[in-house]
C-alpha atoms as a PDB file:
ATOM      1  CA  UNK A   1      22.039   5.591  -2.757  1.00  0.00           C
ATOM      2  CA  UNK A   2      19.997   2.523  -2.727  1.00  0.00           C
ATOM      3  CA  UNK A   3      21.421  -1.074  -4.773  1.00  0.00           C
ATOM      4  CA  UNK A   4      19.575  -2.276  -7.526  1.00  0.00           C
ATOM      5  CA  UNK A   5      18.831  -5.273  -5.436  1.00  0.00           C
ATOM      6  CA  UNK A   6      17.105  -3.562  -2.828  1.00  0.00           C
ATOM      7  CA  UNK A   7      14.823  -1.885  -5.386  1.00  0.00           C
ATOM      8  CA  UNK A   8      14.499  -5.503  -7.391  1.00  0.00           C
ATOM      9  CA  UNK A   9      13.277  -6.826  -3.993  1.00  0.00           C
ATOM     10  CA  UNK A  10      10.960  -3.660  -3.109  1.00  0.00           C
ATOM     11  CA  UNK A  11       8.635  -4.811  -6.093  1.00  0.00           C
ATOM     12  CA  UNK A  12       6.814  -7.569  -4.557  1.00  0.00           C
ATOM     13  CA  UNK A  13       6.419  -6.377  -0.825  1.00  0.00           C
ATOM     14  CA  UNK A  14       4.710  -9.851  -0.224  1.00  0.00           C
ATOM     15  CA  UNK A  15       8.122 -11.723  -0.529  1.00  0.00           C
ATOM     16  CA  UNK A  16      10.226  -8.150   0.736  1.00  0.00           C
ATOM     17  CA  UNK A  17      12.029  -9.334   4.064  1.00  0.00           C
ATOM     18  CA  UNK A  18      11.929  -6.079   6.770  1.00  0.00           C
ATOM     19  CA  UNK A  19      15.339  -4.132   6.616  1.00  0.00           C
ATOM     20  CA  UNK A  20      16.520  -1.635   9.533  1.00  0.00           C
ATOM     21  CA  UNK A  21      14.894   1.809   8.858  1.00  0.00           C
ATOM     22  CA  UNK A  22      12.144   0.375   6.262  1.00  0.00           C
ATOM     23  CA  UNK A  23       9.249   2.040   6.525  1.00  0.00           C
ATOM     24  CA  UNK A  24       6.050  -0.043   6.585  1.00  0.00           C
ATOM     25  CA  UNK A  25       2.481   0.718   6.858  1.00  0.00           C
ATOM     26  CA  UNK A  26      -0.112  -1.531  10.014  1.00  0.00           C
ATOM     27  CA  UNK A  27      -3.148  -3.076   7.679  1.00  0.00           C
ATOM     28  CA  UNK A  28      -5.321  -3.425   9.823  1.00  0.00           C
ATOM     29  CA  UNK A  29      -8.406  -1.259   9.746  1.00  0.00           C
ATOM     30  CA  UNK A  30      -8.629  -0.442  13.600  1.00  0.00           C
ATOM     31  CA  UNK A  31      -5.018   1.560  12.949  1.00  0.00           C
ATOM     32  CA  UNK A  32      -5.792   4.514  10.353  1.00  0.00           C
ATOM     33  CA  UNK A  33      -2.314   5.919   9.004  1.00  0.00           C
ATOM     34  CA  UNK A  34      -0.319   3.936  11.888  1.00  0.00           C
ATOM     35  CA  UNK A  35       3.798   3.630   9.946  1.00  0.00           C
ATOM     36  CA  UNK A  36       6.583   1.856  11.456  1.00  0.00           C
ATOM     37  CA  UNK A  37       9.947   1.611  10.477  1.00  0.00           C
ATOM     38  CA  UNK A  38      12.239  -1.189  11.289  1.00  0.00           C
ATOM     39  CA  UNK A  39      14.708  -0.761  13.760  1.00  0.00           C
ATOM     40  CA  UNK A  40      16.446  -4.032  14.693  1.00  0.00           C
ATOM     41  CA  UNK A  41      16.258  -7.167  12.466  1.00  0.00           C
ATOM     42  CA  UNK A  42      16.783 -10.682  14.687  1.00  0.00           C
ATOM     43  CA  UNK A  43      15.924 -14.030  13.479  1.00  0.00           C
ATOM     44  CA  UNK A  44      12.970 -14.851  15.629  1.00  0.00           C
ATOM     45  CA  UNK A  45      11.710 -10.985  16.124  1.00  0.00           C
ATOM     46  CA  UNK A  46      12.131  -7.608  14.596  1.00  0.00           C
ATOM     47  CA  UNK A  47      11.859  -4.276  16.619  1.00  0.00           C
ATOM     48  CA  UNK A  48       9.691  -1.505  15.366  1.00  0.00           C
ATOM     49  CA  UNK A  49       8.894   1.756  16.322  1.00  0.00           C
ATOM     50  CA  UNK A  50       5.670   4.184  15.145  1.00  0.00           C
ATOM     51  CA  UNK A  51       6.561   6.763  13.253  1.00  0.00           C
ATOM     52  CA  UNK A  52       4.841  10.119  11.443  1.00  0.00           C
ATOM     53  CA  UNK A  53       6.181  11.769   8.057  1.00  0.00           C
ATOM     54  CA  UNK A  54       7.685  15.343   8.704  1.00  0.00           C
ATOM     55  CA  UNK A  55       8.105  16.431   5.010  1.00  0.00           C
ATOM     56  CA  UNK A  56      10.363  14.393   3.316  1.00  0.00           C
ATOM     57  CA  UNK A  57      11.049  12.793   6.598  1.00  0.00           C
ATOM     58  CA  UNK A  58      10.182  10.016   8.652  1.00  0.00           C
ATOM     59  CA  UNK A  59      10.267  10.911  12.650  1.00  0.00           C
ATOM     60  CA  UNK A  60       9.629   8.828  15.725  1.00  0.00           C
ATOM     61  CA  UNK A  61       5.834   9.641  17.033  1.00  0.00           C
ATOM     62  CA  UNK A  62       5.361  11.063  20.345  1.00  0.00           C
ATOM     63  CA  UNK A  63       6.241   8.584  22.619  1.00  0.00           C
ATOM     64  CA  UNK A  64       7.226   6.121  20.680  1.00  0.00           C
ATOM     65  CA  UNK A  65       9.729   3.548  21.564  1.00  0.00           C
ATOM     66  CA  UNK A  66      10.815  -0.013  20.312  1.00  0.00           C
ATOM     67  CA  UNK A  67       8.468  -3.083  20.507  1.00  0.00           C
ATOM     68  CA  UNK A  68       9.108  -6.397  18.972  1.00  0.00           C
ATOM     69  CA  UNK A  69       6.931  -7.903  16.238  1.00  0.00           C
ATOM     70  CA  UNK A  70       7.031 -11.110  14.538  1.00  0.00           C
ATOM     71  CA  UNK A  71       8.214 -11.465  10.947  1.00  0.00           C
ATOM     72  CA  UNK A  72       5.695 -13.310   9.916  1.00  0.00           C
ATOM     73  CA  UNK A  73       3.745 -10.011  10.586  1.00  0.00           C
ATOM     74  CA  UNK A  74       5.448  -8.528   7.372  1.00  0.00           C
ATOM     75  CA  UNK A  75       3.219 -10.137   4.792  1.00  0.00           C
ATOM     76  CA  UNK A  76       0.993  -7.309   3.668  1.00  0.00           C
ATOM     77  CA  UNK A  77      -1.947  -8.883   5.110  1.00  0.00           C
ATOM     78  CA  UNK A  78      -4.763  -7.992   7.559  1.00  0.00           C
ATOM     79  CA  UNK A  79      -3.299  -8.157  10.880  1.00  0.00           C
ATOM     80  CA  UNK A  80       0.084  -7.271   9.777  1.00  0.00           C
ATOM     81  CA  UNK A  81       2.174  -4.860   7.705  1.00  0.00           C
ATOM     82  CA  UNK A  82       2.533  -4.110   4.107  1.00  0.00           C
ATOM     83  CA  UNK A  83       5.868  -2.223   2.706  1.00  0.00           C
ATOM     84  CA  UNK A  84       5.723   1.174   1.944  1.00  0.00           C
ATOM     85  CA  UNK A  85       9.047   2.872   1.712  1.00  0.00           C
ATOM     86  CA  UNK A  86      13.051   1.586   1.024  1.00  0.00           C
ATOM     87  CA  UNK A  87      14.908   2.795   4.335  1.00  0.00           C
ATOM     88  CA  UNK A  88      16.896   5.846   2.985  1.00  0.00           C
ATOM     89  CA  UNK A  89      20.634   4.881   3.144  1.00  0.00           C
END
């Protein structure tokens, strides 16, 4: 079951800081429908990994496997990635 303050926090994804299994969607134009879910959270770099929605699920995409990406890359702006989903606990 998710806290209240998660859910608080998951209304403004512009000020929402990336927590493991967080599912978040790439802005950018050039990526149609490209997810990624958080994986490791480190001060200076987070590790993602692409993902694909199996029903109710979120599963890792064929041959996907951890890459790093810089917070300031969660901002829901172009050239980043804007929140989509609290990770399920």
């Amino acid at each position: 079951m998710t806290t209240p303050a998660r859910l608080a926090t998951a209304s403004s994804p512009a000020a929402r800081r990336p927590q493991v299994g967080d599912i978040w969607r790439e802005v950018d134009p050039r990526f149609e429908d490209r997810f990624i879910r958080v994986e490791t959270v480190e001060r200076q770099k987070i590790g993602i990994r692409t993902v694909v929605r199996d029903g109710p699920r979120w599963i890792a995409g064929a041959r996907s496997r951890i890459g790093p990406a810089s917070p300031d890359r969660f901002s829901g702006k172009r050239g980043g990635y804007a929140f989509v989903e609290i990770a399920p606990c």
